[in-house]
C-alpha atoms as a PDB file:
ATOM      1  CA  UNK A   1     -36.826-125.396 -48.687  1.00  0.00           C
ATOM      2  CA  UNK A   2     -36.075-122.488 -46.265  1.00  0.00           C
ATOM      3  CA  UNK A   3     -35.112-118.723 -47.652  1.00  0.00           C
ATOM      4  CA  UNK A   4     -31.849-118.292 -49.709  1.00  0.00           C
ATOM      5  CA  UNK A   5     -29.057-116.769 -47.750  1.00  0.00           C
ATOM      6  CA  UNK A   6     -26.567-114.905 -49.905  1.00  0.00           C
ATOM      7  CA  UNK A   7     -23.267-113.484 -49.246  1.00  0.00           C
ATOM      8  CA  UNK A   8     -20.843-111.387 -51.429  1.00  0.00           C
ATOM      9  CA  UNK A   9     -16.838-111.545 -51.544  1.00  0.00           C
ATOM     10  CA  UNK A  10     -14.238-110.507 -53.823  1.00  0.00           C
ATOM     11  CA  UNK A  11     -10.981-112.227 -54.778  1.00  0.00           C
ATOM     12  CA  UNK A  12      -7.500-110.613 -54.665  1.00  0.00           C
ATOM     13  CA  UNK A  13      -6.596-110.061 -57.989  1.00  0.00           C
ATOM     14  CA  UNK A  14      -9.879-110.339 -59.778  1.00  0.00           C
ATOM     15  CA  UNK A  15     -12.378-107.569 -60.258  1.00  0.00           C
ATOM     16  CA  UNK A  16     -15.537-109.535 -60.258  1.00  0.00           C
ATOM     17  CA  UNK A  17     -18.162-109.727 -57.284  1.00  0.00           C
ATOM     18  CA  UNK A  18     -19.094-113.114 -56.494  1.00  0.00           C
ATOM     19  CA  UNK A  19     -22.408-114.186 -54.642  1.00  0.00           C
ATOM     20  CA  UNK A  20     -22.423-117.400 -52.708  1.00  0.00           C
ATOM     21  CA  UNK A  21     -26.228-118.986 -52.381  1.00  0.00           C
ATOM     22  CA  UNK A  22     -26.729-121.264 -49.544  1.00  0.00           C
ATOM     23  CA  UNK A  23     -30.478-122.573 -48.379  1.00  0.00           C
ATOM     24  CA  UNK A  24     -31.445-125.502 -46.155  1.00  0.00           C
ATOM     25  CA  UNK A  25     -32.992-128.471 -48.339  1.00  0.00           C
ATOM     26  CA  UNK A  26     -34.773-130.932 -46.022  1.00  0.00           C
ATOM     27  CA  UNK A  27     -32.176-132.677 -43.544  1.00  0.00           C
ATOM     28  CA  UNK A  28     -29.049-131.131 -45.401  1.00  0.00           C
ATOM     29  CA  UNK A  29     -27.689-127.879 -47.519  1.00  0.00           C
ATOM     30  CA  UNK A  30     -27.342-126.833 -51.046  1.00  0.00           C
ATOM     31  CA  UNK A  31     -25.025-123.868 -52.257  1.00  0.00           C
ATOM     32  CA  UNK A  32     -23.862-122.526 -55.420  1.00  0.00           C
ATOM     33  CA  UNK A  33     -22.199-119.650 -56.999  1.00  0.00           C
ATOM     34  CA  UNK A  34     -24.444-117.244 -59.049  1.00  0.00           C
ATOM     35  CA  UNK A  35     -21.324-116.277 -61.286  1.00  0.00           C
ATOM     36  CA  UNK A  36     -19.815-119.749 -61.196  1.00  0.00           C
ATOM     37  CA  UNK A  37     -22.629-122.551 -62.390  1.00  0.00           C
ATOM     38  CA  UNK A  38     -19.578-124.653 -62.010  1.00  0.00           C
ATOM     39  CA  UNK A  39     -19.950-123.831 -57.889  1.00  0.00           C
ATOM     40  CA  UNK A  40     -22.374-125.829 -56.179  1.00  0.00           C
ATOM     41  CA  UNK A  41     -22.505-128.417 -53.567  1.00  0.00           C
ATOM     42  CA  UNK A  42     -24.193-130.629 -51.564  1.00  0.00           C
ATOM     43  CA  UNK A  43     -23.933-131.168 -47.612  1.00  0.00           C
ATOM     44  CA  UNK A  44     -25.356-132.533 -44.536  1.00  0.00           C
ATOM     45  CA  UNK A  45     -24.308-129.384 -42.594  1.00  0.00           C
ATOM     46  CA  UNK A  46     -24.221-125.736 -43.120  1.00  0.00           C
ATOM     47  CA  UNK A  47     -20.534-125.458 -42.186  1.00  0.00           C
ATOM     48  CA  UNK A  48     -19.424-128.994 -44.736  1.00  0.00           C
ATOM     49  CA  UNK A  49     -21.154-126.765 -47.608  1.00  0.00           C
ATOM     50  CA  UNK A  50     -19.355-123.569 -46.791  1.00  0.00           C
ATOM     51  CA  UNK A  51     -16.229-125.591 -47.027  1.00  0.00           C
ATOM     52  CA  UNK A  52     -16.971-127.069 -49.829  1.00  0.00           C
ATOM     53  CA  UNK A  53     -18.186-124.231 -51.399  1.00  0.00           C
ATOM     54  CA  UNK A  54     -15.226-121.773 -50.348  1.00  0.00           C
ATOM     55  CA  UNK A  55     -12.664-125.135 -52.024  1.00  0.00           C
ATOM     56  CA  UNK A  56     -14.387-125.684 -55.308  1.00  0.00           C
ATOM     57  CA  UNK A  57     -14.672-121.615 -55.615  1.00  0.00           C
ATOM     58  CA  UNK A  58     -10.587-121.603 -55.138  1.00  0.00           C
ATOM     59  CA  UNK A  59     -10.280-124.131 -57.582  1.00  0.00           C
ATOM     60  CA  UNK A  60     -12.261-122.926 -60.224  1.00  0.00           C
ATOM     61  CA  UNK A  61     -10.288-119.104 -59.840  1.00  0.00           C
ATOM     62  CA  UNK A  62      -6.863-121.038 -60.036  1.00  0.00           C
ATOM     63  CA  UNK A  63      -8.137-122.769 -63.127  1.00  0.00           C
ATOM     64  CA  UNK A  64      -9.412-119.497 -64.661  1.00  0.00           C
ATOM     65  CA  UNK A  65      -6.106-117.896 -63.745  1.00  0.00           C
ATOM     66  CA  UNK A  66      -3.796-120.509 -64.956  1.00  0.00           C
ATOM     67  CA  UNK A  67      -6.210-120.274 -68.528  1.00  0.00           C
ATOM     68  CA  UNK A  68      -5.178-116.489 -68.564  1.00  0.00           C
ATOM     69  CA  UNK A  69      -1.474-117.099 -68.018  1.00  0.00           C
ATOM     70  CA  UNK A  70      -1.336-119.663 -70.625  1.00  0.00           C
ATOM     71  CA  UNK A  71      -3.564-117.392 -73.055  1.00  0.00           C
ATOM     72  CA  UNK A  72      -0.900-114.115 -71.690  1.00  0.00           C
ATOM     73  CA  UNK A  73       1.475-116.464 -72.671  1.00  0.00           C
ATOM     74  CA  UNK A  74       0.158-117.241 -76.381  1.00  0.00           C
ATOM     75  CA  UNK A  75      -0.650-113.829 -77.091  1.00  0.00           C
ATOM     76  CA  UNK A  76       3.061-112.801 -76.182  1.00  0.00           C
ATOM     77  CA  UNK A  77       4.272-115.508 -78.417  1.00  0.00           C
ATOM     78  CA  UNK A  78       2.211-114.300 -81.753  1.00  0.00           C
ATOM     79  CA  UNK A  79       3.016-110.853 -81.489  1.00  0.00           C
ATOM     80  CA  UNK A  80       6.695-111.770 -81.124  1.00  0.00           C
ATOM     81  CA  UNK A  81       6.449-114.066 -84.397  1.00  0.00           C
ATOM     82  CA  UNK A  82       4.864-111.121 -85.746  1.00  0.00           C
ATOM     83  CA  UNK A  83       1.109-113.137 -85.856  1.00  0.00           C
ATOM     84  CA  UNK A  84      -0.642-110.051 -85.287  1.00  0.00           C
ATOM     85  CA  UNK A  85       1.397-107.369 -87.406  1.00  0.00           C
ATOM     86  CA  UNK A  86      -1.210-107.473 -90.430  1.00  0.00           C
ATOM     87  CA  UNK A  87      -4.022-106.456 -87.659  1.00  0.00           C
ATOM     88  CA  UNK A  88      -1.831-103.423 -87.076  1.00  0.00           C
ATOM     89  CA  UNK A  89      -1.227-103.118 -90.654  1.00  0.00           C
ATOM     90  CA  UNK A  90      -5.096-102.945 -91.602  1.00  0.00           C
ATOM     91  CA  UNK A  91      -5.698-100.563 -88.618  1.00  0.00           C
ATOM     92  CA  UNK A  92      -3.108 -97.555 -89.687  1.00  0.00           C
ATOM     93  CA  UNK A  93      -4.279 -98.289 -93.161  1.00  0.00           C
ATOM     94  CA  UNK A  94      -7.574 -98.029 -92.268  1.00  0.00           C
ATOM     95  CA  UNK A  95      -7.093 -94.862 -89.933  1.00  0.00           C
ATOM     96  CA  UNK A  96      -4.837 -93.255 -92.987  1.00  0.00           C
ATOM     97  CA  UNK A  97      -7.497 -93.979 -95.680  1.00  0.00           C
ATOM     98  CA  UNK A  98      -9.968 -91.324 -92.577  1.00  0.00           C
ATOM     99  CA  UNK A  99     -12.252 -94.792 -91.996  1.00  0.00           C
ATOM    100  CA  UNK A 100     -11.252 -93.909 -88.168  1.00  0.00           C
ATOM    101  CA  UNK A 101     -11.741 -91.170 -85.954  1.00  0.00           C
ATOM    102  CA  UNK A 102      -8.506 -90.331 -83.442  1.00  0.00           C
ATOM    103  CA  UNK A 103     -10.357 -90.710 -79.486  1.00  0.00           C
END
């Protein structure tokens, strides 16, 4: 196996750095995404892998994105059936009874 290349990119929209690992393996290539484990791919050529890499890395962000929508979504529907209120309820009783500090 030949030295790992890497490469760093961002995504519009998310904070997170990701590094894309490529090497030559024998006759063909091997790449992966350090923060995605899910992100890795075989291919005969160094530009098939960086294709495959760059769709498999969209899909797993639109999965991960749709995830946060639907939890977004969840989250608005508890506190509107009130869900959450006795988490509120414990904190102000807690900050009145001086177990909290005001930051």
């Amino acid at each position: 196996m030949e030295k790992v290349c890497t490469a760093e990119t961002q995504k519009q929209g998310f904070e997170e750095t990701y590094t894309f690992h490529i090497q030559k393996n024998g006759e063909g290539w091997v790449g992966w995404i350090q923060e995605l484990p899910e992100v890795n791919a075989e291919q005969r050529t160094r530009e098939e892998l960086l294709k495959t890499l760059a769709i498999e890395f969209g899909k797993v962000l639109k999965m991960y994105e749709t995830q946060a929508e639907t939890w977004d979504k969840q989250f608005e529907d508890d506190v509107k059936a009130g869900k959450l209120d006795r988490f509120a309820e414990e904190a102000l009783a807690d900050f009145q009874a001086g177990k909290c500090e005001e930051i």
